[in-house]
Protein backbone atom coordinates (compact mmCIF):
# COMPACT_ATOMS: atom_id res chain seq x y z
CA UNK A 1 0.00 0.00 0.00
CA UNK A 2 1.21 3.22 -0.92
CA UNK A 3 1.96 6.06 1.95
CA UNK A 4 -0.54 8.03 0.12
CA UNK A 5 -3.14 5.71 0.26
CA UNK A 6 -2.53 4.34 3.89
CA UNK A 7 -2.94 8.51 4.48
CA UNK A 8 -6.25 9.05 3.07
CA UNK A 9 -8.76 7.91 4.56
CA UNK A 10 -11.69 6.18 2.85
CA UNK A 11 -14.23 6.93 5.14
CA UNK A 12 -13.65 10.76 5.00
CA UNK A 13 -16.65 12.38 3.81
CA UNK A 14 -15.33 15.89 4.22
CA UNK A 15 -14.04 17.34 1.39
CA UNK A 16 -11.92 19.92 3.42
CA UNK A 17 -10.67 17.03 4.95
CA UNK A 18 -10.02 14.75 2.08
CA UNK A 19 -8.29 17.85 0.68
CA UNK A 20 -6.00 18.91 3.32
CA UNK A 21 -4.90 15.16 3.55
CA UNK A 22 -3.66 15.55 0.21
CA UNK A 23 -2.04 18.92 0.33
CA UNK A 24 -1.60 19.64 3.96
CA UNK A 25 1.70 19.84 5.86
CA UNK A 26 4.55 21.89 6.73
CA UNK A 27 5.91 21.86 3.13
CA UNK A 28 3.36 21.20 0.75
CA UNK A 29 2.31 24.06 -0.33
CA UNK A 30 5.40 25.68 -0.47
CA UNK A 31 6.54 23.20 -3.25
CA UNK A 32 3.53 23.88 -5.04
CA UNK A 33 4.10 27.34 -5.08
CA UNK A 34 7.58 27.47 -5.90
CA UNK A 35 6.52 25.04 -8.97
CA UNK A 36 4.65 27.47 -10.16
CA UNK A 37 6.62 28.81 -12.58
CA UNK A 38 7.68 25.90 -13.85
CA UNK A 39 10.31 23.24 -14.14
CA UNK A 40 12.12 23.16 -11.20
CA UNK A 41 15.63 20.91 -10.12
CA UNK A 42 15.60 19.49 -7.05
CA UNK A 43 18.67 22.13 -6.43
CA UNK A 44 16.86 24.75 -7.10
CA UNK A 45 13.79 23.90 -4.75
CA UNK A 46 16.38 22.68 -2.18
CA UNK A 47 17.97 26.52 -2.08
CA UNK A 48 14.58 28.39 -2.82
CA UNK A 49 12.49 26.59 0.76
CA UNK A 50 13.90 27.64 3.65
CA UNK A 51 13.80 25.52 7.14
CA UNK A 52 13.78 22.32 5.45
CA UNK A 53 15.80 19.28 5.46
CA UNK A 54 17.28 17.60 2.53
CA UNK A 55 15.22 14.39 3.69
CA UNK A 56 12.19 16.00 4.01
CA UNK A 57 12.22 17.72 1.18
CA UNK A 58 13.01 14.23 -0.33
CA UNK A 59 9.83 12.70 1.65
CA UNK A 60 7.83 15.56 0.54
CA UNK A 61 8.25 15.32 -3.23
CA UNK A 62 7.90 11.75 -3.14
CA UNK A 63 4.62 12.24 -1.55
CA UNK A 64 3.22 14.33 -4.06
CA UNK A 65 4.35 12.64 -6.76
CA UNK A 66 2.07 9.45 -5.26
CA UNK A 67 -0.59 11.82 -5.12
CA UNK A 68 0.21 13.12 -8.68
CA UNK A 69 0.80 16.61 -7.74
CA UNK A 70 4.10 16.82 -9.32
CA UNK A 71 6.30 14.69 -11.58
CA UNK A 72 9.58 13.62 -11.58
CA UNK A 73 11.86 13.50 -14.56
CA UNK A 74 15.25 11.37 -14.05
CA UNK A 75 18.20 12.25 -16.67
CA UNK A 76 20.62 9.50 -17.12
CA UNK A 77 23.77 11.50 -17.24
CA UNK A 78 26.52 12.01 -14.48
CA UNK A 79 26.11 13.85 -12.39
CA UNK A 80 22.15 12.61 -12.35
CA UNK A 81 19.88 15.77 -13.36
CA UNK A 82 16.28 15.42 -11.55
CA UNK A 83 13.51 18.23 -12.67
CA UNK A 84 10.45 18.12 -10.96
CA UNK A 85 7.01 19.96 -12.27
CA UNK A 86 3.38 20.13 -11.51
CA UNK A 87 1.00 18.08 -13.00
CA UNK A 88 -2.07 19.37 -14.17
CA UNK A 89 -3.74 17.80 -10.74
CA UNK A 90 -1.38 20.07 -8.98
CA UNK A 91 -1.64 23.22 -10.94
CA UNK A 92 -5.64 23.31 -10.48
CA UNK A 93 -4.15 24.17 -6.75
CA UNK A 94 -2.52 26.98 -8.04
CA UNK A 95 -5.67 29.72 -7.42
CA UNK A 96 -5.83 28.76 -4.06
CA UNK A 97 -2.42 28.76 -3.24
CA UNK A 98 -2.25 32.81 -4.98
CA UNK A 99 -4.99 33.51 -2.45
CA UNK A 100 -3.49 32.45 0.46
CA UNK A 101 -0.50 33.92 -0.76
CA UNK A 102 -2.36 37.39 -0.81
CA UNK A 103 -3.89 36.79 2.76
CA UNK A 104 -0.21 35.89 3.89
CA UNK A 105 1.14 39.12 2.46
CA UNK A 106 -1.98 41.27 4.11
CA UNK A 107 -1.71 40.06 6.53
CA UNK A 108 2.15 40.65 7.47
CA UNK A 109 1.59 44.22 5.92
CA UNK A 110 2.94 43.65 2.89
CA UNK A 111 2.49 45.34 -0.55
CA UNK A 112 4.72 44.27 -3.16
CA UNK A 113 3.60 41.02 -5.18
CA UNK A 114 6.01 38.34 -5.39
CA UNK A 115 7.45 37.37 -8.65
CA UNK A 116 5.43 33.56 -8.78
CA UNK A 117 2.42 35.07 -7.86
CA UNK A 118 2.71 37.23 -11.25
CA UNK A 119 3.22 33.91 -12.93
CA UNK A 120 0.01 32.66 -11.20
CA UNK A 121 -1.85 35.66 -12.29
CA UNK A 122 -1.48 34.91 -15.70
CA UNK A 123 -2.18 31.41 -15.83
């Protein structure tokens, strides 16, 4: 059984629930929002999330791609070259994450608009 599906549970009938078992977490949404502007390697997500381990991070991505959030593409080439990107599952998350991004920056009293939120905008 897969960690996702051991996770979810069948009896939810919630859909906030059901929902939030999917994308909830720490780290989540972070990923999803730093995928918004596209193809990502794990580098680059690695340097662009703060406070979060290597592992984790590892754990996290694996998770969603279970859930088919994101996908992982493996290059065969040395030094190995991962890129990870949403799918479209996890880009129909992309309006909600832009709004809590806005309620986030009101709410710390902030003006300026971050640059993935402009590529959110225009999606």
């Amino acid at each position: 059984m897969k960690k996702s599906e051991k996770n979810i549970h069948t009896d939810t009938i919630c859909a906030v629930d059901y929902a939030f078992q999917r994308i909830g977490g720490k780290h989540k949404g972070r990923v999803i929002y730093h995928l918004s502007g596209g193809i990502k390697r794990y580098g680059e997500l690695r340097r662009s999330l703060t406070g979060i381990t290597a592992k984790m991070l590892t754990q996290v991505l694996r998770e969603m791609e279970e859930d088919e959030l994101v996908s992982r593409k493996v290059y065969l080439e040395v030094p190995p070259r991962v890129e990870y990107q949403l799918t479209e599952t996890g880009k129909e998350l992309l309006p909600f994450i832009m709004l809590l991004s806005q309620w986030g920056r009101k709410q710390m009293g902030m003006e300026s608009v971050c640059e993935n939120e402009l590529v959110m905008s225009e999606l």
